[in-house]
Protein backbone atom coordinates (compact mmCIF):
# COMPACT_ATOMS: atom_id res chain seq x y z
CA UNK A 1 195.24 302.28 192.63
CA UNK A 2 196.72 305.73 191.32
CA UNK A 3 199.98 307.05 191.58
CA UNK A 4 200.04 310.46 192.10
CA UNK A 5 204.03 311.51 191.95
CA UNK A 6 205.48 315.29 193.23
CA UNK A 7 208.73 315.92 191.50
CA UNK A 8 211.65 317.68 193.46
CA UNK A 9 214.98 317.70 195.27
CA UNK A 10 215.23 315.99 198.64
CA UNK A 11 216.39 317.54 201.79
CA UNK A 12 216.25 320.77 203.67
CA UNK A 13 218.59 322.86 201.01
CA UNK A 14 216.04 322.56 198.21
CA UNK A 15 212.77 321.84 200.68
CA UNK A 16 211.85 325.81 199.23
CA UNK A 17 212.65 325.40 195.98
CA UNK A 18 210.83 326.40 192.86
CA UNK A 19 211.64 323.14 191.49
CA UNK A 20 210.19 321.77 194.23
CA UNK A 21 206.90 322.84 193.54
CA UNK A 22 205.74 319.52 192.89
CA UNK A 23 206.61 318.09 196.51
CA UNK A 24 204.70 320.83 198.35
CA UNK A 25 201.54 319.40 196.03
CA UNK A 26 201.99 316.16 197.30
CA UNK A 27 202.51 316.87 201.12
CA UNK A 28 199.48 319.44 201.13
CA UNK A 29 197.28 316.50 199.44
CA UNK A 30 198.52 314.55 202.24
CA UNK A 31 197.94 316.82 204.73
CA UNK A 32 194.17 317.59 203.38
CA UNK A 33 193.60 314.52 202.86
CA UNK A 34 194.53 312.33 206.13
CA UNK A 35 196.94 310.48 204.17
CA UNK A 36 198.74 307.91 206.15
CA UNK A 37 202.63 308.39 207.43
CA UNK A 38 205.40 309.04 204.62
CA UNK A 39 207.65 305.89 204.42
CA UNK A 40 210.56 305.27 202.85
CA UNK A 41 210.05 302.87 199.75
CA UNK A 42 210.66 302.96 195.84
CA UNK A 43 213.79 304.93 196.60
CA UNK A 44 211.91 308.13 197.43
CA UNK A 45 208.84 308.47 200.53
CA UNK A 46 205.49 307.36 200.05
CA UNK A 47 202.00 307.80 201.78
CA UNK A 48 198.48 306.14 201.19
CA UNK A 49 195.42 307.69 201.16
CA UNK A 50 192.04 307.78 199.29
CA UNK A 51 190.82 310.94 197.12
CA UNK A 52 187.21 310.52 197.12
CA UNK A 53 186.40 307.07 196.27
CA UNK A 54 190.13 306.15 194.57
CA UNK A 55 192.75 304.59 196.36
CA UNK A 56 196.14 306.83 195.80
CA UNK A 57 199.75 306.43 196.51
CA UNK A 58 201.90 309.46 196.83
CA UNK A 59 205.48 309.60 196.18
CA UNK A 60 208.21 311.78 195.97
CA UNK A 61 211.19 310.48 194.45
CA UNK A 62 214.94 310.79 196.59
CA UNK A 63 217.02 310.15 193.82
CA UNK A 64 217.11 313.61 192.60
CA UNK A 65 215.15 315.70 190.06
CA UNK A 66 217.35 313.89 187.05
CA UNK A 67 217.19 310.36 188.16
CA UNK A 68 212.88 311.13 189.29
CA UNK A 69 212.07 308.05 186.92
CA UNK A 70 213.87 305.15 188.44
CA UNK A 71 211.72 305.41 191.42
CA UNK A 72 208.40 306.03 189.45
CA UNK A 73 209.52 302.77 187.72
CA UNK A 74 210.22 300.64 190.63
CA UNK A 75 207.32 302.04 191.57
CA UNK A 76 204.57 301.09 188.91
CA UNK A 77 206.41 297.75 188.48
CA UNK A 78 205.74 296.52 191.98
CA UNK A 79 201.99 297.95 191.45
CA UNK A 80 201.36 296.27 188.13
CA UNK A 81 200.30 299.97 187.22
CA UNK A 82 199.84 301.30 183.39
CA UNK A 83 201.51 304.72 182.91
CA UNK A 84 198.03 306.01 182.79
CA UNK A 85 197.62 305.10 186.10
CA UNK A 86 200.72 307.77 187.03
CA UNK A 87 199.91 311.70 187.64
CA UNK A 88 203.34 313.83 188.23
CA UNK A 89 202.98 317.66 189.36
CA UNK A 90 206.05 319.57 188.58
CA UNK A 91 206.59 322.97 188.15
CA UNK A 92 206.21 324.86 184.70
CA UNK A 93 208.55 328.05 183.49
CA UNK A 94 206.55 328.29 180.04
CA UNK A 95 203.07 328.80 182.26
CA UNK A 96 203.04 332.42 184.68
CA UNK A 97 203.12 332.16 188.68
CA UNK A 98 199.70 330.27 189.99
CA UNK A 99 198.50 328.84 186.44
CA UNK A 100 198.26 325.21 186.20
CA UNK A 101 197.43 323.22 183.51
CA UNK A 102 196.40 319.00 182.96
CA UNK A 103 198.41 317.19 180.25
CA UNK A 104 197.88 313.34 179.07
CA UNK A 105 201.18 312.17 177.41
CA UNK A 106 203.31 313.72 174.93
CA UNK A 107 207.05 315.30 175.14
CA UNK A 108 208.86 316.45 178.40
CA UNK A 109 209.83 320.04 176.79
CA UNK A 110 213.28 319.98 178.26
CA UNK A 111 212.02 319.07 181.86
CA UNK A 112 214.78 317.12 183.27
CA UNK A 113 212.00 315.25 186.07
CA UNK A 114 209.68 313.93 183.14
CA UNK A 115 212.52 313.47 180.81
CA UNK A 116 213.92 310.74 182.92
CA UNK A 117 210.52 309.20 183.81
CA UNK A 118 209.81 309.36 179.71
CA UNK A 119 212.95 307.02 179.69
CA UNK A 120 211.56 304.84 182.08
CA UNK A 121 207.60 304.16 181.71
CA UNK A 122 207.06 306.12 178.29
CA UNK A 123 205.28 309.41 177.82
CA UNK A 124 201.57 308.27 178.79
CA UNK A 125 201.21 309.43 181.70
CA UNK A 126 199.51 312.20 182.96
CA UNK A 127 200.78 315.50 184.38
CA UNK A 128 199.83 318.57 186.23
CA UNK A 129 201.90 321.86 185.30
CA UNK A 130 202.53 324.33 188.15
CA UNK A 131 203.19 327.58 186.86
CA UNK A 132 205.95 329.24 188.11
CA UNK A 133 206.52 331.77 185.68
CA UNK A 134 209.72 332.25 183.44
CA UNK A 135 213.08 334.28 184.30
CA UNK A 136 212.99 335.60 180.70
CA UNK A 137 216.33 334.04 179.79
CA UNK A 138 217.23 331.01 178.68
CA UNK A 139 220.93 331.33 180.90
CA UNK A 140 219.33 332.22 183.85
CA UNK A 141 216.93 328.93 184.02
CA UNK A 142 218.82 326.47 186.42
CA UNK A 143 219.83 329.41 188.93
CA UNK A 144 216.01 329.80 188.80
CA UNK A 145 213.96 327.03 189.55
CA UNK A 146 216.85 325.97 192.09
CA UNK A 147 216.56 329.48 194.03
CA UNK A 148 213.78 328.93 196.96
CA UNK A 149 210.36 331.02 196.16
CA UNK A 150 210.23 334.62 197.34
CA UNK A 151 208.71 336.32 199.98
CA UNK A 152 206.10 337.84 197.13
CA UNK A 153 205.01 334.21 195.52
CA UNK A 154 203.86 333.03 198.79
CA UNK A 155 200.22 334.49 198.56
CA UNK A 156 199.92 332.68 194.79
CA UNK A 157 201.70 329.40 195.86
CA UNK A 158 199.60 329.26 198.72
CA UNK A 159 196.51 329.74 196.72
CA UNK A 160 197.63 327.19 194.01
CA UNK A 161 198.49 324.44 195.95
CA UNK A 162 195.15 324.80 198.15
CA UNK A 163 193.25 324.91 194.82
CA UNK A 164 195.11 321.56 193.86
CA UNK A 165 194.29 320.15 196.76
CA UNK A 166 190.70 320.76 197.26
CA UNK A 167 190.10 319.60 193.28
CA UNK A 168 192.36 316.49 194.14
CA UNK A 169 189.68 314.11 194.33
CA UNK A 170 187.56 315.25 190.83
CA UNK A 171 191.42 314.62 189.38
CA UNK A 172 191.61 311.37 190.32
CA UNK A 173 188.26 310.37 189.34
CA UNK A 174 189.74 311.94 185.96
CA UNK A 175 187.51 315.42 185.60
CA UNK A 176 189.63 317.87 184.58
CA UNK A 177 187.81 320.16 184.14
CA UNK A 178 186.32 320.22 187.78
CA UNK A 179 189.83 320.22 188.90
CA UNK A 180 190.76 323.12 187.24
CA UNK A 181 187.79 324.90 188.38
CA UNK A 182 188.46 324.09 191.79
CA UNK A 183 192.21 325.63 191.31
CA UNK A 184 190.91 328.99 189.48
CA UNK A 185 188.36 329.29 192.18
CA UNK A 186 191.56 329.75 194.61
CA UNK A 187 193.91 331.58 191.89
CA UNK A 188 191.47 333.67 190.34
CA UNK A 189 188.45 334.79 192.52
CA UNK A 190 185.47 336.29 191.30
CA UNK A 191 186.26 340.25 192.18
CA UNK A 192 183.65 341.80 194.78
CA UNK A 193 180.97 344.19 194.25
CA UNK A 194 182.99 346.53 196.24
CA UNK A 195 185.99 346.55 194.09
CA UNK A 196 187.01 350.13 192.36
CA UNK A 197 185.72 350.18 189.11
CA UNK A 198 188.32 349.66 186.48
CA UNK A 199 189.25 352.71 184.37
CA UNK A 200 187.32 352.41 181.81
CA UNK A 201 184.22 351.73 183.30
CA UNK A 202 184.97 354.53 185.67
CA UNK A 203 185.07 356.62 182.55
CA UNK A 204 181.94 355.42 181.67
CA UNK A 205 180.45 356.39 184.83
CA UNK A 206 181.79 359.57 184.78
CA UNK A 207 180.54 360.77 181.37
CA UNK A 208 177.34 359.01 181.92
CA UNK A 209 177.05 361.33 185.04
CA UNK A 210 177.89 364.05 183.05
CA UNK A 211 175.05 363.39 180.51
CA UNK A 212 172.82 362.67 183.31
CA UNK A 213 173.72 366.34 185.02
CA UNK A 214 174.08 368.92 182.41
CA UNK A 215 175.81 372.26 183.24
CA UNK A 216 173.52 374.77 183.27
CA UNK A 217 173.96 376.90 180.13
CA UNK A 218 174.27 380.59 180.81
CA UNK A 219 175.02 382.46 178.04
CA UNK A 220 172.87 385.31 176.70
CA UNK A 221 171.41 384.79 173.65
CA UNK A 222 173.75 387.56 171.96
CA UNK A 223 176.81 385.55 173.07
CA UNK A 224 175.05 382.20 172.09
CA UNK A 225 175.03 383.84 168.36
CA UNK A 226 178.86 384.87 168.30
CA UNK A 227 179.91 381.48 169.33
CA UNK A 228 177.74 379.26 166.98
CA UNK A 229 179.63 381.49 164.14
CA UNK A 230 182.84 381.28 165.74
């Protein structure tokens, strides 16, 4: 069994968090998915499903972002899981809005969530960074993440968490780099033949055009001779 574990506030104040970035993964893998009903368990809720041929347990932890690791504990405890068995998505200031990234262990750069899971199963675990882009000062951080996503992010949430979700299942079977594939596929779509050309190339165009049509030169031959000794 895997655990995979969203990070977030509970209840209807923070549901639309940025912080909560990390729940909304979970339910839409649940929702994809036809994970079973969320139950109350491990101090947090909890559904079970299967991502392709693995056997996963979702949770999202109730005793708030700073206290996320005494449920992922209680958790892998009654599991018998290794912390390599344990996938957390939480949201990430230092990547922009819709990026996501994997990570296997190391530190919790300041991230309260994984901070207080590091203090309770270690750092080697793996996690999946939501990108949710920085407010470009250090002060204005925790007014941030807890203000709820605006009316702009929604077409780049959307598109990130449907990209998690349909590259769920090569995660869990530990392919990275499928997943992320699956996720730029949603983020960062091939542009169509029928885009406008950018403006370089459309300066190509034009002087290739130009080279292609030449202006019809006519001078008389006397003026022709002033202006090459001009």
């Amino acid at each position: 069994m895997l655990l995979f574990v969203g990070l977030g506030n509970p209840g209807e104040k923070y549901a639309k968090n940025r912080h909560n970035i990390g729940f909304m993964a979970v339910e839409r893998l649940a929702e994809d998915h036809g994970f079973g009903p969320w139950k109350s368990k491990f101090q947090g809720r909890v559904s079970e499903g299967r991502l392709g041929t693995e056997k996963v347990l979702l949770l999202q932890p109730e005793t708030f972002m700073n206290l996320s690791g005494q449920s992922v504990g209680e958790s892998i405890r009654f599991y018998k899981l290794a912390p390599e068995d344990v996938t957390v998505f939480h949201d990430e200031l230092d990547l922009a809005p819709g990026k996501c990234r994997v990570k296997q262990g190391g530190g919790h750069a300041g991230h309260n969530g994984l901070r207080s899971i590091h203090q309770h199963i270690g750092e080697n675990y793996r996690r999946v960074r939501l990108g949710i882009g920085h407010p470009g000062q250090k002060d204005l951080v925790a007014r941030y993440v807890l203000q709820d996503f605006a009316k702009a992010d929604q077409p780049w949430r959307e598109a990130l968490l449907e990209g998690v979700s349909n590259g769920a299942a090569e995660l869990a079977q530990g392919r990275h780099d499928r997943f992320l594939n699956a996720v730029a596929q949603k983020t960062s779509p091939p542009q169509s033949s029928t885009s406008k050309p950018k403006p370089a190339a459309k300066a190509q165009h034009e002087e290739h055009t130009a080279a292609s049509n030449p202006v019809e030169d006519t001078r008389s031959p006397l003026q022709k001779l002033v202006d090459k000794f001009r």
